[in-house]
Protein backbone atom coordinates (compact mmCIF):
# COMPACT_ATOMS: atom_id res chain seq x y z
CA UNK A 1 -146.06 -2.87 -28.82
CA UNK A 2 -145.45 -0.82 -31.82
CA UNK A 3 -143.41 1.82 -29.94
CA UNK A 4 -141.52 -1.21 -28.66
CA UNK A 5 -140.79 -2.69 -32.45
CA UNK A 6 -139.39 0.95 -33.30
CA UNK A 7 -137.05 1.12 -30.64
CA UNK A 8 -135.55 -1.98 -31.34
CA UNK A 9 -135.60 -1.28 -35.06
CA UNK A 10 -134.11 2.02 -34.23
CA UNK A 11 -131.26 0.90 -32.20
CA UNK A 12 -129.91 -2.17 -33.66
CA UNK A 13 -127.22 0.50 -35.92
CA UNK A 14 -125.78 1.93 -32.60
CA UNK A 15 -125.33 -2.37 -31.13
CA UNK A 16 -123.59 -3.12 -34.38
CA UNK A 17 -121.39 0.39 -34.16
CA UNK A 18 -120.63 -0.68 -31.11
CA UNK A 19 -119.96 -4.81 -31.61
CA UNK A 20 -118.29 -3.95 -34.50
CA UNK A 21 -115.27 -1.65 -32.34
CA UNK A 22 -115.20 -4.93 -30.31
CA UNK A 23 -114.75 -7.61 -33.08
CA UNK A 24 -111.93 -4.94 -35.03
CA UNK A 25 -110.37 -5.31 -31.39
CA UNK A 26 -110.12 -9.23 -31.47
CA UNK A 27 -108.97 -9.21 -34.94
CA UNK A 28 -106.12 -7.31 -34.49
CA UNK A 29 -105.20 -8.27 -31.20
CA UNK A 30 -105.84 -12.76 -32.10
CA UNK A 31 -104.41 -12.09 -35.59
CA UNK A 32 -100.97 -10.49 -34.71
CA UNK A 33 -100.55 -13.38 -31.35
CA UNK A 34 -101.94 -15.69 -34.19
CA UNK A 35 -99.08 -14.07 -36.71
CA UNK A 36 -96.33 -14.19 -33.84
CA UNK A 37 -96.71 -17.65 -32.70
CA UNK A 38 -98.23 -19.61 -35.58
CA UNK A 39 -95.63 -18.53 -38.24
CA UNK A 40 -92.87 -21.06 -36.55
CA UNK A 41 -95.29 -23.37 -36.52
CA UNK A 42 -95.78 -22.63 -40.46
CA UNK A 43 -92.67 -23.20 -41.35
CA UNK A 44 -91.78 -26.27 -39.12
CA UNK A 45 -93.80 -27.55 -42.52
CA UNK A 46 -90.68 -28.16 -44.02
CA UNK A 47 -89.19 -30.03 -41.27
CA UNK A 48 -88.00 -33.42 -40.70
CA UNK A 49 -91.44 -35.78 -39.62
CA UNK A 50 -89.34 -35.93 -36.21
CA UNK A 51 -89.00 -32.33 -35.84
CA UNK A 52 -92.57 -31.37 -36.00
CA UNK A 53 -92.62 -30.56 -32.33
CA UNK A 54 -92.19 -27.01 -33.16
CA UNK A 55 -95.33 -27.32 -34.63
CA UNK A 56 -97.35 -28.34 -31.93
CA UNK A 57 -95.67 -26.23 -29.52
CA UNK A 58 -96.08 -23.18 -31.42
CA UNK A 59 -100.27 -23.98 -31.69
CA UNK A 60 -99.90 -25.05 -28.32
CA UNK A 61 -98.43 -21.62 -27.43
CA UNK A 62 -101.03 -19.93 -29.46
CA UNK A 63 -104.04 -21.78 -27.72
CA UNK A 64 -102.78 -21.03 -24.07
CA UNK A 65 -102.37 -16.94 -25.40
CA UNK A 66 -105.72 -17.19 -26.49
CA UNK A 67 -106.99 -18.86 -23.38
CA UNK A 68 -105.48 -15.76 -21.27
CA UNK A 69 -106.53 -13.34 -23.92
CA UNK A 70 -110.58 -14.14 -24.04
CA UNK A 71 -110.98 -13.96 -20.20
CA UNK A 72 -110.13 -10.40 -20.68
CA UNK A 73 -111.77 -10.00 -23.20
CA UNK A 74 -114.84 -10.94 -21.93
CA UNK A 75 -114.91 -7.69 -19.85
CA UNK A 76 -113.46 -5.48 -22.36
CA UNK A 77 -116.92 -6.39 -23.80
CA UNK A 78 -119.03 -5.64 -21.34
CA UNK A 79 -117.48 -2.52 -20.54
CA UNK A 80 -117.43 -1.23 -24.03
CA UNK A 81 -121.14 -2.53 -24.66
CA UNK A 82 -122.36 -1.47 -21.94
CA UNK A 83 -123.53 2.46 -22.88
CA UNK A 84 -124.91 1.24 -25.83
CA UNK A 85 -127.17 -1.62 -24.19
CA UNK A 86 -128.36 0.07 -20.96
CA UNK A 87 -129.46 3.28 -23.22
CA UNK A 88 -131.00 0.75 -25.18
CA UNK A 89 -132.53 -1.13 -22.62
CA UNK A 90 -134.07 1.46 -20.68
CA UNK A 91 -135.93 2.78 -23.99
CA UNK A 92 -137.26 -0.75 -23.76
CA UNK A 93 -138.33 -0.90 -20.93
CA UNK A 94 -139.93 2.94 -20.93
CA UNK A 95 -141.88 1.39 -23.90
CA UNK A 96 -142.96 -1.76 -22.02
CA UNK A 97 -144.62 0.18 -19.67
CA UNK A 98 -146.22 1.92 -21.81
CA UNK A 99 -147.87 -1.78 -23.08
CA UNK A 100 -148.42 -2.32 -19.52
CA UNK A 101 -150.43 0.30 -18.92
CA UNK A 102 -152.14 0.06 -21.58
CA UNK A 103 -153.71 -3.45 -20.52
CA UNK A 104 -154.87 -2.07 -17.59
CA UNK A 105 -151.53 -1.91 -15.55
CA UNK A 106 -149.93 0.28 -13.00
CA UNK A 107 -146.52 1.70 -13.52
CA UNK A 108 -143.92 0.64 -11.09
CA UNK A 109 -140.14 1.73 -10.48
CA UNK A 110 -138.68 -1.14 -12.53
CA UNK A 111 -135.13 0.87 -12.69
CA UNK A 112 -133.53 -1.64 -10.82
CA UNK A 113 -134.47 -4.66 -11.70
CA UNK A 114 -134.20 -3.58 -15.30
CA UNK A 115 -130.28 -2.61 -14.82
CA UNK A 116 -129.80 -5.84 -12.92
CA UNK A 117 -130.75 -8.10 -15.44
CA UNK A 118 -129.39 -5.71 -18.35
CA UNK A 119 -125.99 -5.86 -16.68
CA UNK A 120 -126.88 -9.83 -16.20
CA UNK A 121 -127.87 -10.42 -19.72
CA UNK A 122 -124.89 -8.63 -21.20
CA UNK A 123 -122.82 -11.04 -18.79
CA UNK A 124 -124.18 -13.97 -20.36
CA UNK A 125 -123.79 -12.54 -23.82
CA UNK A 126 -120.40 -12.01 -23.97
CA UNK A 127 -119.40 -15.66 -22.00
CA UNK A 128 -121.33 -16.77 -25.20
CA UNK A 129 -119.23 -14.25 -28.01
CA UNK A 130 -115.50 -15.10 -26.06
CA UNK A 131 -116.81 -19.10 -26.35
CA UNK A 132 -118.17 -19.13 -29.96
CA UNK A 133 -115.13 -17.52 -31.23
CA UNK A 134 -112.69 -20.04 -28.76
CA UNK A 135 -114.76 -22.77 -30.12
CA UNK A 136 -114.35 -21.96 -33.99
CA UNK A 137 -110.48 -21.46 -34.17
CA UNK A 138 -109.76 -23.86 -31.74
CA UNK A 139 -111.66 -26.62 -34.20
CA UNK A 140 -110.43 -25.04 -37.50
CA UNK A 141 -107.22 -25.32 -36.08
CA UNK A 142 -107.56 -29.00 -35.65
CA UNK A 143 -109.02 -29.75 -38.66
CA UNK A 144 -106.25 -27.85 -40.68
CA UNK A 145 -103.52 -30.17 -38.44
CA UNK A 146 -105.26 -33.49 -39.39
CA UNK A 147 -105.41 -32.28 -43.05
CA UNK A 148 -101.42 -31.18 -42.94
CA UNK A 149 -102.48 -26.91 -43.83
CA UNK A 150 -101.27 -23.55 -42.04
CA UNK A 151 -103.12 -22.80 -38.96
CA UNK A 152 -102.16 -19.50 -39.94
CA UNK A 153 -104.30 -19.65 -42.62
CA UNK A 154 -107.41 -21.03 -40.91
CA UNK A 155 -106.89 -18.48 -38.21
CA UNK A 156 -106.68 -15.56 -40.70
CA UNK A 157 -109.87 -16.44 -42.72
CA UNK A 158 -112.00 -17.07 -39.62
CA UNK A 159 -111.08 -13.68 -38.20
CA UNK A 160 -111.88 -12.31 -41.81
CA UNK A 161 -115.30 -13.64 -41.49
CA UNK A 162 -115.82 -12.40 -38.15
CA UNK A 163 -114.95 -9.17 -39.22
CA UNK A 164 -117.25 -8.71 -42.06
CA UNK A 165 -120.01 -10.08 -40.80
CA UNK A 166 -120.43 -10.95 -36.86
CA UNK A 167 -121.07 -7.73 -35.38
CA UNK A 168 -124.58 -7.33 -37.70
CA UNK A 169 -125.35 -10.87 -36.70
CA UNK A 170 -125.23 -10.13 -33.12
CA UNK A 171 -126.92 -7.20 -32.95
CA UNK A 172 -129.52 -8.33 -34.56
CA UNK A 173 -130.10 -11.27 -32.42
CA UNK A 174 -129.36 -9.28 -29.06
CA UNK A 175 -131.35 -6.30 -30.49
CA UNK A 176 -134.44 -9.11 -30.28
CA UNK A 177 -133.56 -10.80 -27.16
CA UNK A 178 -133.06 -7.51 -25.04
CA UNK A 179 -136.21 -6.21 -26.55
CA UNK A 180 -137.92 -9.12 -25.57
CA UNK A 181 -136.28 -9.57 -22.13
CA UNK A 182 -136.67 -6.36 -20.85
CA UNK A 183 -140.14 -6.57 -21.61
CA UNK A 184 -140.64 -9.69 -19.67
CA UNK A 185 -139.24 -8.09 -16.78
CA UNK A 186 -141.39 -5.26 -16.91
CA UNK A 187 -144.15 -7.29 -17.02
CA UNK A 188 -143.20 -9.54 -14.38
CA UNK A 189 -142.92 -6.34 -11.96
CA UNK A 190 -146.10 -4.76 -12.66
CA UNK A 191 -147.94 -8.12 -12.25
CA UNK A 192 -149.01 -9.25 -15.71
CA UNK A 193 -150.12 -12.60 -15.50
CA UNK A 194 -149.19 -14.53 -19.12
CA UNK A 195 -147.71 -13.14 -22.41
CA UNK A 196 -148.46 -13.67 -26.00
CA UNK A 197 -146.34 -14.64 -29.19
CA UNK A 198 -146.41 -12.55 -32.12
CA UNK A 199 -144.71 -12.84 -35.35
CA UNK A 200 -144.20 -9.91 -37.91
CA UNK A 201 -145.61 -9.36 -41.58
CA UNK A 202 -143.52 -12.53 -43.30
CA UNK A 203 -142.09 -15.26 -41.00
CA UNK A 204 -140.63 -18.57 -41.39
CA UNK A 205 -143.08 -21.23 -40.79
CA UNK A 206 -141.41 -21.90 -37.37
CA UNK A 207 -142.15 -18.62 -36.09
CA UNK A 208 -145.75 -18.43 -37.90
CA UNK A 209 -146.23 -21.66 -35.96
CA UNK A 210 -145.62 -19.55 -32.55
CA UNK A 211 -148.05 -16.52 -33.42
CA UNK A 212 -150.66 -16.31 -30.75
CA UNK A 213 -149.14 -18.91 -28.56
CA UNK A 214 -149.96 -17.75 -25.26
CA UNK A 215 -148.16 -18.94 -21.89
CA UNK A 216 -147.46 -17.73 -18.28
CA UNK A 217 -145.45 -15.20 -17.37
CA UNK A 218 -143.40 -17.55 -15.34
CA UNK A 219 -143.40 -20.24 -17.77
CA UNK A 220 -141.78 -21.20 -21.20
CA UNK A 221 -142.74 -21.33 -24.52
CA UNK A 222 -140.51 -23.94 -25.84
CA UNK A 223 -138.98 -26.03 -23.18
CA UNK A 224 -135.16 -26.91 -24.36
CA UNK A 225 -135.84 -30.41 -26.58
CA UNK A 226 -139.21 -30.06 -27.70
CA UNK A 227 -139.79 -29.27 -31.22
CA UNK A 228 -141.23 -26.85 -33.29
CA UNK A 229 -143.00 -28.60 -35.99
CA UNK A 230 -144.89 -27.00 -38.66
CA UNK A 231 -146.49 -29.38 -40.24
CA UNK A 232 -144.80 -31.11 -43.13
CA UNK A 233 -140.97 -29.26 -42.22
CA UNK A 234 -138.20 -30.91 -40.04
CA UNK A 235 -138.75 -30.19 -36.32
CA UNK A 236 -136.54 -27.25 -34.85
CA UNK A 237 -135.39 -28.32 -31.25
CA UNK A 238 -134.24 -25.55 -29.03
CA UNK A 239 -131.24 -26.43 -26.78
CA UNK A 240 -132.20 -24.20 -23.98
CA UNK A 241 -135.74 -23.00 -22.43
CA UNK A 242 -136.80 -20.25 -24.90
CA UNK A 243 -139.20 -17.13 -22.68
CA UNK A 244 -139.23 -14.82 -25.25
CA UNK A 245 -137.66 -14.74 -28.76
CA UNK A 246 -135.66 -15.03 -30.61
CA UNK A 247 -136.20 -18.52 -31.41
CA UNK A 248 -133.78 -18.93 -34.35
CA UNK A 249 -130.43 -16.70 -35.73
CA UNK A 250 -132.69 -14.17 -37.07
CA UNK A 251 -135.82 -14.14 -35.72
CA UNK A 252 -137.69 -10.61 -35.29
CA UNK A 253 -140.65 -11.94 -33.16
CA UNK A 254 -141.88 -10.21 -29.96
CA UNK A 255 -144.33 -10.94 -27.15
CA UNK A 256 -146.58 -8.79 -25.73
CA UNK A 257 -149.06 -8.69 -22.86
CA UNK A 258 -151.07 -11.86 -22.91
C-alpha cells in the first residue's frame, strides 16, 4: 500500500496542471459572456423602477448562455483530463496488484475494467465540476438581485476564486478517490473478499474514527445518512454511500486489502 500512497502523492501536481488549463478555460470563456451580457444589466441600475426589465433579461440571457455553455463543457473536461487520469489510473491500479498479490492473490487482466470505470468515474466527476460551478453563480447571482448589487460583480469574484484555488482542491480530492477506486476494482477482480480503512500519520478525529474499520468488498462503509461520530464532536453525515475515501474535502485515507 505504500507504493500505492506514492503514486497518488506523486501525481496529484500533473491533476492540478491539468484542472487548472480547464478552470483558466471557464474563466475566460463565463467571464467575457458574463462581461457581454451582464454589463446592460449593470447599468439598467440607473433606470426607472419600471424599466428594470433590461435587467432581468440581460441575467436571464446570461443564465440560458451558461446553460448551453456547461454541457460542452462537460466534455471539454473529460477530453482534456483524460491523459492525465488514465496514466494516473493505470499506475494505480499496477500498484494495487501489487497489494493483491501480496495477500496471497493472483494477478488478473484488470485493463478493462480499470479503463471502464476510469472513463466512468471521470464522467461523474465532471457532471459534478459543470454543476458546482452552475450552482454557485446561479445563487450568487440571486442573492446580489435581492440585495440590489452588480451580478457582474458576483460573477467576477466567484470566477476569481475558482481560479486561485479550485483546481488544487480537486485534485486533491480526485487524486484520493481514483486512488481508492481503482483499487477497489482491482480487488474486486482478483477476488478479495473485504477491505480495510486506514488513516495516515495525523487525521481528523472523523477519519481516526474509520482506521481499521473493516467491511466487504461489496459493501459500504458509511451508508449515505449515518453518522460519523467521534465521541464528544458533531456527527458528520455523508450524503451518498461512501466505498472508499475520501470521506470529507480533504481527506488522504486509503483502504487496503482486508
Amino acid at each position: 500500500m505504500a507504493g500505492r500512497k506514492r503514486v497518488i502523492d506523486a501525481n496529484r501536481a500533473a491533476l492540478e496542471d491539468a484542472a487548472q488549463r480547464v478552470v483558466n478555460r471557464e474563466v475566460n470563456d463565463i467571464g467575457n459572456a458574463a462581461r457581454r451580457y451582464l454589463r446592460e444589466a449593470a447599468r439598467s441600475g440607473d433606470r426607472p423602477q419600471h424599466d428594470r426589465g433590461v435587467e432581468r433579461r440581460s441575467v436571464g440571457e446570461f443564465t440560458s448562455w451558461l446553460d448551453e455553455f456547461l454541457v460542452g463543457h462537460r466534455e471539454f473536461i473529460r477530453e482534456r483530463m483524460w491523459a492525465s487520469v488514465w496514466t494516473f489510473a493505470q499506475l494505480v491500479s499496477d500498484a494495487a496488484m501489487a497489494e493483491a498479490e501480496a495477500a496471497g492473490f493472483e494477478p488478473a487482466d484488470v485493463s478493462q475494467n480499470v479503463e471502464a470505470f476510469t472513463r466512468a468515474m471521470l464522467a461523474g466527476r465532471a457532471a459534478a465540476w459543470t454543476a458546482i460551478l452552475q450552482t454557485r453563480l446561479e445563487d450568487r447571482m440571486q442573492a446580489a438581485a435581492e440585495a440590489g448589487e452588480d451580478p457582474l460583480v458576483v460573477v467576477e469574484e466567484t470566477l476569481a476564486e475558482r481560479r486561485d484555488g479550485y483546481a488544487e482542491d480537486w485534485s486533491r480530492d480526485t487524486g484520493t478517490a481514483i486512488g481508492n477506486a481503482v483499487a477497489v476494482t482491482v480487488f474486486t477482480v482478483v477476488g478479495v473478499l473485504s477491505l480495510r480503512w486506514l488513516a495516515f500519520g495525523e487525521n481528523c478525529p472523523y477519519c481516526s474514527s474509520m482506521n481499521g474499520r473493516t467491511v466487504g468488498v461489496q459493501e459500504w462503509f458509511v451508508l449515505a445518512g449515518n453518522d460519523v461520530a467521534p465521541e464528544g464532536l458533531p456527527a458528520m453525515r455523508p450524503g451518498s454511500n461512501v466505498r472508499h475515501p475520501p470521506l470529507h474535502q480533504g481527506c488522504d485515507c486509503m483502504v487496503t486489502v482486508g
